[in-house]
C-alpha atoms as a PDB file:
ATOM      1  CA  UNK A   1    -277.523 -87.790  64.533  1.00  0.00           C
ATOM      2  CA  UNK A   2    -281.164 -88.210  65.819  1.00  0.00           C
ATOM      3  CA  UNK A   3    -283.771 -86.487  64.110  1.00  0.00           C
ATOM      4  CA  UNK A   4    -286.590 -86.912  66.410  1.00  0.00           C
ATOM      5  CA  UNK A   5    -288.153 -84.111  68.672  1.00  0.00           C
ATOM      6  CA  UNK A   6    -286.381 -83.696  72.195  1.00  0.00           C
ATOM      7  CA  UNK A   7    -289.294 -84.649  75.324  1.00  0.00           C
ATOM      8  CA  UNK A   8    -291.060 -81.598  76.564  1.00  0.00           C
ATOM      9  CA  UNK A   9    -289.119 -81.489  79.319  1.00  0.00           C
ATOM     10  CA  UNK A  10    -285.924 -80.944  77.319  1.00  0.00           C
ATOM     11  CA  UNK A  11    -284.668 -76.581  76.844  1.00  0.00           C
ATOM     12  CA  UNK A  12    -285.631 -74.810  74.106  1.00  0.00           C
ATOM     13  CA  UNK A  13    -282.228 -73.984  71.806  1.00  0.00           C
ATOM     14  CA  UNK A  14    -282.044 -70.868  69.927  1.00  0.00           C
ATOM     15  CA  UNK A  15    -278.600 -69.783  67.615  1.00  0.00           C
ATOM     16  CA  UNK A  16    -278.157 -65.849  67.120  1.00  0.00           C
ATOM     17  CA  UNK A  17    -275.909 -64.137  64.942  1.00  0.00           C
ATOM     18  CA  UNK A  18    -274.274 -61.171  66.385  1.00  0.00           C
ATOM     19  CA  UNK A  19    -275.271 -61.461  69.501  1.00  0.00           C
ATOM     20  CA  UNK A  20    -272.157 -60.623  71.717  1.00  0.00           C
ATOM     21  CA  UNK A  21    -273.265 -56.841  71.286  1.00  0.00           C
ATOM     22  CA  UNK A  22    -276.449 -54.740  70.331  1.00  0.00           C
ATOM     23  CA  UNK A  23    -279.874 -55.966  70.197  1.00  0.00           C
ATOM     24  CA  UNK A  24    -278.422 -59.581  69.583  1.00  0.00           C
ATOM     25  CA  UNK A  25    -276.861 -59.338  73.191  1.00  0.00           C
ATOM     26  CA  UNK A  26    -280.632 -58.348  74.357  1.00  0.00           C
ATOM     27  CA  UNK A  27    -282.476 -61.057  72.785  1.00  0.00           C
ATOM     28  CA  UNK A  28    -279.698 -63.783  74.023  1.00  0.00           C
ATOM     29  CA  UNK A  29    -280.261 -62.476  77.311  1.00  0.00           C
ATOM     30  CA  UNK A  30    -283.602 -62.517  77.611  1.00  0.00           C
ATOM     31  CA  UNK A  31    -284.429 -65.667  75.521  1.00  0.00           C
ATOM     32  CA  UNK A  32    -281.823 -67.481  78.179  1.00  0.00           C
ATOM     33  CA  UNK A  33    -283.495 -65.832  81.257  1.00  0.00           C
ATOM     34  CA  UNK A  34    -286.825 -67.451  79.711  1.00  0.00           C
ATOM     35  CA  UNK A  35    -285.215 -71.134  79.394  1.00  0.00           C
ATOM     36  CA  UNK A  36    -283.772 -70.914  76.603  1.00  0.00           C
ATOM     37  CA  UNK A  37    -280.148 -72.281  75.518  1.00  0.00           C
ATOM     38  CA  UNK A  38    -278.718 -70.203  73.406  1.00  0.00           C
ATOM     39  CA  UNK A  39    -275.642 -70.077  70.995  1.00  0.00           C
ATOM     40  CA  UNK A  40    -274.122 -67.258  69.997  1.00  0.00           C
ATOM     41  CA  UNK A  41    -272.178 -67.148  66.694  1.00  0.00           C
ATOM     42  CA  UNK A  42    -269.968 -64.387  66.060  1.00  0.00           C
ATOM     43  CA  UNK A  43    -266.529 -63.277  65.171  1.00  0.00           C
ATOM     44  CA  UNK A  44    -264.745 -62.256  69.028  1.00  0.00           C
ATOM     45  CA  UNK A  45    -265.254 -65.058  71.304  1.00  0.00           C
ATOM     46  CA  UNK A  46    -263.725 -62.855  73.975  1.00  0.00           C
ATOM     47  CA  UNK A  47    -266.431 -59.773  73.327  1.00  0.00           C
ATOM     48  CA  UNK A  48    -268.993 -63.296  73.747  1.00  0.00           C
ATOM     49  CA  UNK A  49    -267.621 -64.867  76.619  1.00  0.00           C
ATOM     50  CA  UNK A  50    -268.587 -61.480  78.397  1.00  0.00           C
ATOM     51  CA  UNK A  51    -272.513 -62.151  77.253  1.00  0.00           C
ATOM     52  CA  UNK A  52    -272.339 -65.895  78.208  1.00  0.00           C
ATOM     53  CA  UNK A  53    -271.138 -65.128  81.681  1.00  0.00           C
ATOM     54  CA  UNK A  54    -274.183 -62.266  82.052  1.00  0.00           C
ATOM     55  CA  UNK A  55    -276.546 -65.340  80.786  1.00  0.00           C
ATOM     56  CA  UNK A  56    -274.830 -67.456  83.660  1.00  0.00           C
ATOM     57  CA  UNK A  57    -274.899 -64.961  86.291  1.00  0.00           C
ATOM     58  CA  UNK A  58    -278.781 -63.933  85.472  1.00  0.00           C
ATOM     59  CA  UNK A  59    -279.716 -68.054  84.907  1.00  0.00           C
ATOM     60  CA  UNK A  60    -277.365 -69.170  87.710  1.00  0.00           C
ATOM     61  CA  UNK A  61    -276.493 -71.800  85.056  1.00  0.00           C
ATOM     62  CA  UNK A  62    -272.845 -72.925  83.860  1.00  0.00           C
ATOM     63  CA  UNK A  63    -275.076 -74.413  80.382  1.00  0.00           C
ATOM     64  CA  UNK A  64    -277.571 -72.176  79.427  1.00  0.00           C
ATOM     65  CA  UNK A  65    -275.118 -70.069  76.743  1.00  0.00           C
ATOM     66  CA  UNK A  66    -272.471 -71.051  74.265  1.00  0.00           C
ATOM     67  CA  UNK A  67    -270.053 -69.362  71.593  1.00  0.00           C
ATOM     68  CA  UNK A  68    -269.930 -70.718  67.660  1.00  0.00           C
ATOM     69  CA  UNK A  69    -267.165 -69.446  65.720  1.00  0.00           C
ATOM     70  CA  UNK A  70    -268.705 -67.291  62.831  1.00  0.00           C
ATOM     71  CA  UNK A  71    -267.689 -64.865  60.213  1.00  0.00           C
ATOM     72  CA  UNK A  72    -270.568 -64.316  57.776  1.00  0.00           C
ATOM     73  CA  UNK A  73    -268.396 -62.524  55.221  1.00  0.00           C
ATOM     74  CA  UNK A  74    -266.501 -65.947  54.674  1.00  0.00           C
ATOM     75  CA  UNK A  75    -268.582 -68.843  53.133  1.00  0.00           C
ATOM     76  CA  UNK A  76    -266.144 -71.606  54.617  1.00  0.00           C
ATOM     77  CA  UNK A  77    -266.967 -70.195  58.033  1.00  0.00           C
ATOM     78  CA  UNK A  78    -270.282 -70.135  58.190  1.00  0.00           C
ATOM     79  CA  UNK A  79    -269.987 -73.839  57.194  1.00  0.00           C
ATOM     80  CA  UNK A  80    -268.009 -75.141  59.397  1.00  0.00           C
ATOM     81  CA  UNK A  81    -270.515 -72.615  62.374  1.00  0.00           C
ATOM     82  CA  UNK A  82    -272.955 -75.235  61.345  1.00  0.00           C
ATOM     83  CA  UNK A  83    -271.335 -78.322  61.380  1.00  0.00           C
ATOM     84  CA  UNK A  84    -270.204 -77.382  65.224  1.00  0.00           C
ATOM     85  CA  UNK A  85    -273.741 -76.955  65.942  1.00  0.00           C
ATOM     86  CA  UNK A  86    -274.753 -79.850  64.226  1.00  0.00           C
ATOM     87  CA  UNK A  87    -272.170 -82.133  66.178  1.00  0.00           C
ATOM     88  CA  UNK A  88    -273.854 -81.489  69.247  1.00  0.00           C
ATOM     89  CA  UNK A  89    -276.941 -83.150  67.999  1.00  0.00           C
ATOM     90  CA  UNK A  90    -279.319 -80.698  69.831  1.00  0.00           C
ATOM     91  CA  UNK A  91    -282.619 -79.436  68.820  1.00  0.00           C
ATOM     92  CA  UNK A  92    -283.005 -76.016  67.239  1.00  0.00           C
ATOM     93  CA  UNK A  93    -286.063 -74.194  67.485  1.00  0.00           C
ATOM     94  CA  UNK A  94    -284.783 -70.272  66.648  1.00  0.00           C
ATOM     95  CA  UNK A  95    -282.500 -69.159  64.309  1.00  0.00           C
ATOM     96  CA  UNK A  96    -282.231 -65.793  64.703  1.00  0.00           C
ATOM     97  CA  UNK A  97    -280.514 -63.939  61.394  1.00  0.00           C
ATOM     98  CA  UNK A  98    -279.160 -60.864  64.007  1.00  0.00           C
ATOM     99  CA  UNK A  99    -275.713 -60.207  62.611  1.00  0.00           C
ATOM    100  CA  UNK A 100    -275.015 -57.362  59.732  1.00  0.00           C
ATOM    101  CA  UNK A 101    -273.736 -54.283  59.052  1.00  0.00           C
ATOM    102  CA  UNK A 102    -273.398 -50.631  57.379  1.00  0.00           C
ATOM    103  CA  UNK A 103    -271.104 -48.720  55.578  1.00  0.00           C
ATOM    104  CA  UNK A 104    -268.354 -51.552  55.652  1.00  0.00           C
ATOM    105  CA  UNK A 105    -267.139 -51.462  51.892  1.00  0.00           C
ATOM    106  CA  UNK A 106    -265.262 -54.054  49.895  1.00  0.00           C
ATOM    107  CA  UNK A 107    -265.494 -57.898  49.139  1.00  0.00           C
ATOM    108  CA  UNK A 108    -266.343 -60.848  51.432  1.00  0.00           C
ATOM    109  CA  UNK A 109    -263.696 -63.492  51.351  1.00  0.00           C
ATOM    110  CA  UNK A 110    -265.479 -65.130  48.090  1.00  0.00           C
ATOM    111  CA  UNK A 111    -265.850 -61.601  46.474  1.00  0.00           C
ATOM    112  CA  UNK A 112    -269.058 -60.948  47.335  1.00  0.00           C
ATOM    113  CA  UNK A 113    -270.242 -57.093  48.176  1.00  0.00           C
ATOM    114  CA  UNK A 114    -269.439 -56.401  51.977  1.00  0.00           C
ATOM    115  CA  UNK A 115    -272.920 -55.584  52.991  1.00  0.00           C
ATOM    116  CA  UNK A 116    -274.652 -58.343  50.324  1.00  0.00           C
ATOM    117  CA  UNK A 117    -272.072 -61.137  51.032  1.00  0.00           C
ATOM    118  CA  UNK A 118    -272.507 -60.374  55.230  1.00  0.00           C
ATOM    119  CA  UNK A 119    -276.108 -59.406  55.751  1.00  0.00           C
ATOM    120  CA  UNK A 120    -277.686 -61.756  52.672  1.00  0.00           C
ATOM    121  CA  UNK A 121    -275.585 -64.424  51.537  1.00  0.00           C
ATOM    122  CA  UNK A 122    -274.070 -65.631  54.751  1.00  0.00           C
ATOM    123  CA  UNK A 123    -277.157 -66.049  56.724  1.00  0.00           C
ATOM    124  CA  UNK A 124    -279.345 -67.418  53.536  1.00  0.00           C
ATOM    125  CA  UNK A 125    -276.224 -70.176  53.700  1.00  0.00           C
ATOM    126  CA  UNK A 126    -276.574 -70.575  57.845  1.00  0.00           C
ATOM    127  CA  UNK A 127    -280.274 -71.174  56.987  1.00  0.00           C
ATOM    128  CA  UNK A 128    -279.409 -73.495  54.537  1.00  0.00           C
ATOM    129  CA  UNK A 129    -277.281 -75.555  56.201  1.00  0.00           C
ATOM    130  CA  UNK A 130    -279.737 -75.735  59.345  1.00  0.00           C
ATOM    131  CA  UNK A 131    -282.752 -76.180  57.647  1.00  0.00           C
ATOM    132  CA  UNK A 132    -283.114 -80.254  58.206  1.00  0.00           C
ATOM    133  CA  UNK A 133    -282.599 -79.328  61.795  1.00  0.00           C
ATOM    134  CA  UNK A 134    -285.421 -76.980  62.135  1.00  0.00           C
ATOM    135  CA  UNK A 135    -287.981 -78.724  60.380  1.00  0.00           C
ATOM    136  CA  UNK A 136    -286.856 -81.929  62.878  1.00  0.00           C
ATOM    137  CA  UNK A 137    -287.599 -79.516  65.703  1.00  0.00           C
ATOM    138  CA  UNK A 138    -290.754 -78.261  64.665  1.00  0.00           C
ATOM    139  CA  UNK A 139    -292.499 -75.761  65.617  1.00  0.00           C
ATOM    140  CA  UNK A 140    -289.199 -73.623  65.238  1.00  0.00           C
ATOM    141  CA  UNK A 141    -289.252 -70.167  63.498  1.00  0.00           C
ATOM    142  CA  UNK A 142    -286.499 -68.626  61.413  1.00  0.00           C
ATOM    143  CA  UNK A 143    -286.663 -64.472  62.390  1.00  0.00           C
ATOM    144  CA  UNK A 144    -284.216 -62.166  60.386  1.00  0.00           C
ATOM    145  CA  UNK A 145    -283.476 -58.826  60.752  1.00  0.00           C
ATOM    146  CA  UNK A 146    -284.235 -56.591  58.013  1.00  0.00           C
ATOM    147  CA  UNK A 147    -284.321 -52.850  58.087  1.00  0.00           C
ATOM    148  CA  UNK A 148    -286.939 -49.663  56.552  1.00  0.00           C
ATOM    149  CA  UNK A 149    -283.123 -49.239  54.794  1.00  0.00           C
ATOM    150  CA  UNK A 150    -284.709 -51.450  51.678  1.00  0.00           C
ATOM    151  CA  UNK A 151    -286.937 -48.665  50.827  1.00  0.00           C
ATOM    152  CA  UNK A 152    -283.598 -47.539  49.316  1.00  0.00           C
ATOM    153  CA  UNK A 153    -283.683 -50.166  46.793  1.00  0.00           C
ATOM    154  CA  UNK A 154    -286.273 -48.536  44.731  1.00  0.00           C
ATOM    155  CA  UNK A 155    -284.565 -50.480  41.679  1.00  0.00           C
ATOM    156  CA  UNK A 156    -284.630 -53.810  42.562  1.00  0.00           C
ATOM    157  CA  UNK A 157    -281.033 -55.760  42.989  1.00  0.00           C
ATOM    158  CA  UNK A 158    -278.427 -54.813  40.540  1.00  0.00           C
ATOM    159  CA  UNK A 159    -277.472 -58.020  39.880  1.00  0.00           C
ATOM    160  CA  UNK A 160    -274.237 -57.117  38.200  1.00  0.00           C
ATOM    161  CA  UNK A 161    -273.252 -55.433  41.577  1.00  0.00           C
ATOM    162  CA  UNK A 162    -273.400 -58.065  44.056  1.00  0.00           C
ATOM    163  CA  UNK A 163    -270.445 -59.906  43.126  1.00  0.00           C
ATOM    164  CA  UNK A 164    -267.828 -56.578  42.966  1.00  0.00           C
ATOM    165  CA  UNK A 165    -266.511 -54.445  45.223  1.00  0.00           C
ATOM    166  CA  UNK A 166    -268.481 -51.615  46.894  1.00  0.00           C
ATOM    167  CA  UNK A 167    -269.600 -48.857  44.560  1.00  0.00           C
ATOM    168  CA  UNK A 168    -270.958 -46.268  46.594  1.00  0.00           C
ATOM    169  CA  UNK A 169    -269.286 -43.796  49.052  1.00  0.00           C
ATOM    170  CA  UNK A 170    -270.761 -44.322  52.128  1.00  0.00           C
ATOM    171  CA  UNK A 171    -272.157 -47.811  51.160  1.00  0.00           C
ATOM    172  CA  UNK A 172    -275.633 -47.017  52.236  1.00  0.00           C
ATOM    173  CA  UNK A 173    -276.938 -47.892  48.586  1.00  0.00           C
ATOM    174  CA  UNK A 174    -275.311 -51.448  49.135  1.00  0.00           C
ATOM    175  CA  UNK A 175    -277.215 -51.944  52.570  1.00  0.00           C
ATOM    176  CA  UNK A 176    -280.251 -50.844  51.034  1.00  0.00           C
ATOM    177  CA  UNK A 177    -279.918 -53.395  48.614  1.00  0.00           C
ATOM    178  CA  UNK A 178    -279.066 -56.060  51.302  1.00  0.00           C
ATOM    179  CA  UNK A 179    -281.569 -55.371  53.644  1.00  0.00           C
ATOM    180  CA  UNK A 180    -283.994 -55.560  50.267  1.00  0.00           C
ATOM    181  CA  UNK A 181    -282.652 -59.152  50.152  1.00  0.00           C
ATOM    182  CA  UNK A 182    -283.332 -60.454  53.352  1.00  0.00           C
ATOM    183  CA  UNK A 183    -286.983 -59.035  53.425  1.00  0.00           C
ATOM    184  CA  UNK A 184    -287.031 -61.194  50.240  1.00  0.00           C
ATOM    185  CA  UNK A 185    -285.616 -63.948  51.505  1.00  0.00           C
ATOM    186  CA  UNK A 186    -287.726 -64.772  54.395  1.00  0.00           C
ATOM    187  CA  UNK A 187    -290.573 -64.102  52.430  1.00  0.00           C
ATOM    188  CA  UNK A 188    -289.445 -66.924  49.964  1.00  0.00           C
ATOM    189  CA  UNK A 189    -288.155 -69.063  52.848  1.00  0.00           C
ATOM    190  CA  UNK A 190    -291.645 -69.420  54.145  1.00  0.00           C
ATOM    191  CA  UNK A 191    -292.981 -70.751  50.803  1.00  0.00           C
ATOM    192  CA  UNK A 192    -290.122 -73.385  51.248  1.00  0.00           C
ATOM    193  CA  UNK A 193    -291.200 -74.330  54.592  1.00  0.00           C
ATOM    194  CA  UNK A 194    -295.255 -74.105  54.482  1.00  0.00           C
ATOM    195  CA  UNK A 195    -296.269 -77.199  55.869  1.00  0.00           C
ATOM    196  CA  UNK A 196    -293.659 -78.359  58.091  1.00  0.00           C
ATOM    197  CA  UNK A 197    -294.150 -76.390  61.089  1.00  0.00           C
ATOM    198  CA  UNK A 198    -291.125 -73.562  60.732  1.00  0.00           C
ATOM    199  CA  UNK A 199    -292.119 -69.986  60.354  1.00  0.00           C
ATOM    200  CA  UNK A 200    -289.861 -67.410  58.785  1.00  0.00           C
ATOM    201  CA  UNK A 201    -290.377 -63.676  59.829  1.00  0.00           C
ATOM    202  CA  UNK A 202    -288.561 -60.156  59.177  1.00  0.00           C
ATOM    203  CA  UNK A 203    -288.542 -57.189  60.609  1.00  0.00           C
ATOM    204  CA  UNK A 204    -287.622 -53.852  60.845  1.00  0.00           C
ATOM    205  CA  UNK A 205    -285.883 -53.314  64.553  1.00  0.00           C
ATOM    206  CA  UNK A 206    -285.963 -49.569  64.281  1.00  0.00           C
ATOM    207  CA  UNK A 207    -282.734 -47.237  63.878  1.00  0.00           C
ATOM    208  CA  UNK A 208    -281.103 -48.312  66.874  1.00  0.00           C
ATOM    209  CA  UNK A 209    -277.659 -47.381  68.416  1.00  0.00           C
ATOM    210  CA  UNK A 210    -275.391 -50.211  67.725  1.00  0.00           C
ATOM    211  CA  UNK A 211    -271.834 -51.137  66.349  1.00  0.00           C
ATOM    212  CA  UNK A 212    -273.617 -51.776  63.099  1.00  0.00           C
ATOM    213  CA  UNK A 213    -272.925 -48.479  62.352  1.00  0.00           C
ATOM    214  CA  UNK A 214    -269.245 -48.821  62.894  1.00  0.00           C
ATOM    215  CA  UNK A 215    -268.324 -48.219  59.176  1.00  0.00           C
ATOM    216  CA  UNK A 216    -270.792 -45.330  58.833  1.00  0.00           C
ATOM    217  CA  UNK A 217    -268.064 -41.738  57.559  1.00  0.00           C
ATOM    218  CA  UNK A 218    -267.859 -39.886  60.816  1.00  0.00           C
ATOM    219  CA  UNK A 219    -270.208 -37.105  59.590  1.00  0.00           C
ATOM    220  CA  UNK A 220    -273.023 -39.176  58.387  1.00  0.00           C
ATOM    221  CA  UNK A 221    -273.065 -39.779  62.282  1.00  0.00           C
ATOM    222  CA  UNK A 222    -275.577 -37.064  63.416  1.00  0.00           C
ATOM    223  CA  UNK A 223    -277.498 -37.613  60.680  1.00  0.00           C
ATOM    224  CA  UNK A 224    -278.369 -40.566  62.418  1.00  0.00           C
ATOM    225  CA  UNK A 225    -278.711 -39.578  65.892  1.00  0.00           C
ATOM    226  CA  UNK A 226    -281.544 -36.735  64.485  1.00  0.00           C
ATOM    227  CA  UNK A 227    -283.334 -39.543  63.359  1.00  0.00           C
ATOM    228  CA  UNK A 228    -284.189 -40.506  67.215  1.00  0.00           C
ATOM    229  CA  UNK A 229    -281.924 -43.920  67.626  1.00  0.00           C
ATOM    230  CA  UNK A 230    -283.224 -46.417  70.073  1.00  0.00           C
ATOM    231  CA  UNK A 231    -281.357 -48.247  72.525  1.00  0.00           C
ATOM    232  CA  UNK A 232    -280.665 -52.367  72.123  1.00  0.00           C
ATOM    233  CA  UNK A 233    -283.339 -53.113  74.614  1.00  0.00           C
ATOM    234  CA  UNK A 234    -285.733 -51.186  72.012  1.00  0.00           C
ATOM    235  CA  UNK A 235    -284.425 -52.482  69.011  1.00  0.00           C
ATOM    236  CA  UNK A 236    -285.155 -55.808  70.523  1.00  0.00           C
ATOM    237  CA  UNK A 237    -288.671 -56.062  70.966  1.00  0.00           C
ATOM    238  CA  UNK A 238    -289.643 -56.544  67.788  1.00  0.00           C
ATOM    239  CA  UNK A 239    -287.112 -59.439  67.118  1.00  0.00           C
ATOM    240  CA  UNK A 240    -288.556 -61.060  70.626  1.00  0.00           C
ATOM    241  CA  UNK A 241    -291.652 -60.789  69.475  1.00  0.00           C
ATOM    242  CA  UNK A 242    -291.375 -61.888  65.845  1.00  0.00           C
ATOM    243  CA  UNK A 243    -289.375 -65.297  67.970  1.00  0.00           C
ATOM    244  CA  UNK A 244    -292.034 -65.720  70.455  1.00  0.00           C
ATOM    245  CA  UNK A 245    -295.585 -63.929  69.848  1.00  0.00           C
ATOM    246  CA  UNK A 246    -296.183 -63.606  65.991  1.00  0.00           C
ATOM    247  CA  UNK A 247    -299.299 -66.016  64.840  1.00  0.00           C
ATOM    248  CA  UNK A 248    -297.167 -68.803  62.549  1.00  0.00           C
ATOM    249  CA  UNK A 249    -300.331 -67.900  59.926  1.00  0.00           C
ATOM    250  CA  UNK A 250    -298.322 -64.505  59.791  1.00  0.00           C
ATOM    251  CA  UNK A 251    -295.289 -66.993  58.189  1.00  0.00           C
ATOM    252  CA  UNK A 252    -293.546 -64.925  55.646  1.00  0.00           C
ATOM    253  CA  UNK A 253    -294.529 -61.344  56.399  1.00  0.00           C
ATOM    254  CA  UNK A 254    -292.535 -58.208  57.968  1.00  0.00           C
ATOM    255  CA  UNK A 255    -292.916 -56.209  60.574  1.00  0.00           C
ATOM    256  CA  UNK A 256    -292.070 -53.001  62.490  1.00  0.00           C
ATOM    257  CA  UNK A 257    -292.879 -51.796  66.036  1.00  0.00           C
ATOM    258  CA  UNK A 258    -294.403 -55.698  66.999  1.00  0.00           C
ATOM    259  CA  UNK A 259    -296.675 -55.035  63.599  1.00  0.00           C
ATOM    260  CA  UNK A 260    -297.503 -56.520  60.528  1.00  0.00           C
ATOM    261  CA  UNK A 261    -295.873 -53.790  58.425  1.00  0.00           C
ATOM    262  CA  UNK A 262    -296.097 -53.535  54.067  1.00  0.00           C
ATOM    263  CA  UNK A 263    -292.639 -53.251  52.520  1.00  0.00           C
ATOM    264  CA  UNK A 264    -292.039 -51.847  49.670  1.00  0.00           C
ATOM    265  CA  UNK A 265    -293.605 -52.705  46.114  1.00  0.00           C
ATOM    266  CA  UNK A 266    -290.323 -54.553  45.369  1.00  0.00           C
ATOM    267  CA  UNK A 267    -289.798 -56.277  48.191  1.00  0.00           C
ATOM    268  CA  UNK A 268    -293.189 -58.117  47.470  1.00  0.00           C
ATOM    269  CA  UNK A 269    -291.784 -59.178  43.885  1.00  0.00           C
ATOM    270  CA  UNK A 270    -292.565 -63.025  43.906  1.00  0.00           C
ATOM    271  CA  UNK A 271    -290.239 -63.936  40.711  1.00  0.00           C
ATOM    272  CA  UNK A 272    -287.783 -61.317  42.113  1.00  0.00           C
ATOM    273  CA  UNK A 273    -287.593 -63.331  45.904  1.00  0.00           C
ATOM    274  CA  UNK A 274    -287.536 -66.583  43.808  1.00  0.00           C
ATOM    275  CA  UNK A 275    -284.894 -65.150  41.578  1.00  0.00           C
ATOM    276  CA  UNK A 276    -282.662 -64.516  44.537  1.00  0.00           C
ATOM    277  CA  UNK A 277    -282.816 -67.590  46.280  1.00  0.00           C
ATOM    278  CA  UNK A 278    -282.278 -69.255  43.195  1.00  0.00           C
ATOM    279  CA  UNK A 279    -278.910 -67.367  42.371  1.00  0.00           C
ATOM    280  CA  UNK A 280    -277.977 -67.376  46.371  1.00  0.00           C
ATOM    281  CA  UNK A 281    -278.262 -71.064  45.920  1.00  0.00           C
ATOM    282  CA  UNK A 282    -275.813 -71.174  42.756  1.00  0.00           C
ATOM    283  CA  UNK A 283    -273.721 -68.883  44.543  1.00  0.00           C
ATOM    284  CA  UNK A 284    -273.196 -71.286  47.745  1.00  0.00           C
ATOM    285  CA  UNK A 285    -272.826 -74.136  45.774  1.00  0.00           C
ATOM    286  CA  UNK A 286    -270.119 -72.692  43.782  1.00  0.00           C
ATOM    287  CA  UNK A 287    -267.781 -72.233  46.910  1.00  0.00           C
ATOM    288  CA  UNK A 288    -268.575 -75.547  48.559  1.00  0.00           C
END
């Protein structure tokens, strides 16, 4: 597998999570209609093959969009998403952490919390796993998608929690908590990578209306629509921009509405981001 940087002439590659629907489907779209090749990893390769022909009637391409098997709330399968991508022996110069949800309760398929296990753990392993390639492909950025829900987390992580079913009722407390984590985790990640060209951003992509809310009880519903929910093409923008426009000097940081936005006192814990990765690391290894 070469490690060496394609020539300038060669596409850009990004892999999304998620994107088949919401503002993953935006951000394929338009990073494909701007030259990118894109991958999209997700669970329905028939909701995706509906995307990938949209990229191919917009690009007038047969090549510019692809599908990768992925179900982030099974450890195996985000393994073997990367090794498929790896095979190809492409570049990869975005890796866009899209994919997560609300209000889903249970255990992932290695008994991880739903929310945790799907919106943490999974992508911290995709990163992982394509880390080698990123750094190869340099510049390349690493964007995930956080959410204002970790101002929930006023605690911190209940570490006993993470690894056991569900607790709350609605599971908003468990997003919280998971959207806490990934604000944490690309913060850490660009500690990792200072110094070898990839950038690692987060963001807050407003309330928008998407099937992440597919779990949410039925009358929690309006709740959310009085809170002003954005469309996908909104909710995008400040993923696009985080891939494309932020300074790499902003490496680390978080942001809402195409800003450099503060998070919460606890999700700028140092020992508590290193903390995390360290454990999410344990936790991967153990279910190699």
């Amino acid at each position: 597998m070469t490690t060496e940087n394609p020539p300038a002439s060669s596409p850009r590659v990004a892999l999304i999570t998620g994107a088949n629907i919401g503002i993953g489907r935006v951000t394929a779209v338009r990073l494909a209609e701007l030259g990118f090749t894109v991958f999209l990893a997700g669970r329905s390769a028939k909701r995706t093959q509906v995307v990938i022909d949209e990229i191919h009637a917009l690009t007038q391409t047969s090549d510019r969009a692809f599908y990768l098997p992925l179900e982030l709330d099974d450890l195996n399968s985000v393994r073997a998403c990367a090794g498929l991508f790896l095979a190809r022996e492409l570049p990869l110069h975005l890796l866009i952490n899209n994919a997560g949800l609300a209000g889903d309760k249970g255990q992932t398929k290695q008994g991880f919390e739903m929310a945790f296990g799907v919106n943490h753990l999974g992508h911290f392993l995709l990163t992982q796993l394509l880390l080698d390639k990123l750094k190869a492909s340099a510049p390349a950025r690493v964007v995930t998608v956080a959410s204002r829900a970790h101002l929930m987390a006023v605690q911190g992580l209940d570490w006993n929690a993470l690894d056991k079913p569900t607790r709350s009722l609605t599971g908003t407390r468990e997003y919280g908590a998971s959207k806490l984590a990934n604000i944490l985790f690309s913060a850490h990640l660009a500690k990792v990578l200072a110094g070898t060209g990839v950038s690692s951003y987060s963001l807050h992509p407003g309330v928008v209306d998407t099937e992440v809310w597919r779990e949410v009880p039925n009358w929690l519903r309006p709740l959310l629509r009085l809170r002003g929910l954005l469309t996908p093409e909104q909710g995008a923008q400040t993923s696009l921009y985080c891939a494309l426009q932020a300074p790499a000097q902003e490496s680390g940081l978080y942001y809402d509405k195409c800003r450099i936005k503060t998070p919460s006192r606890v999700a700028q814990d140092e020992q508590l981001a290193l903390q995390l990765w360290n454990q999410s690391l344990q936790w991967v290894e153990a279910y190699r």
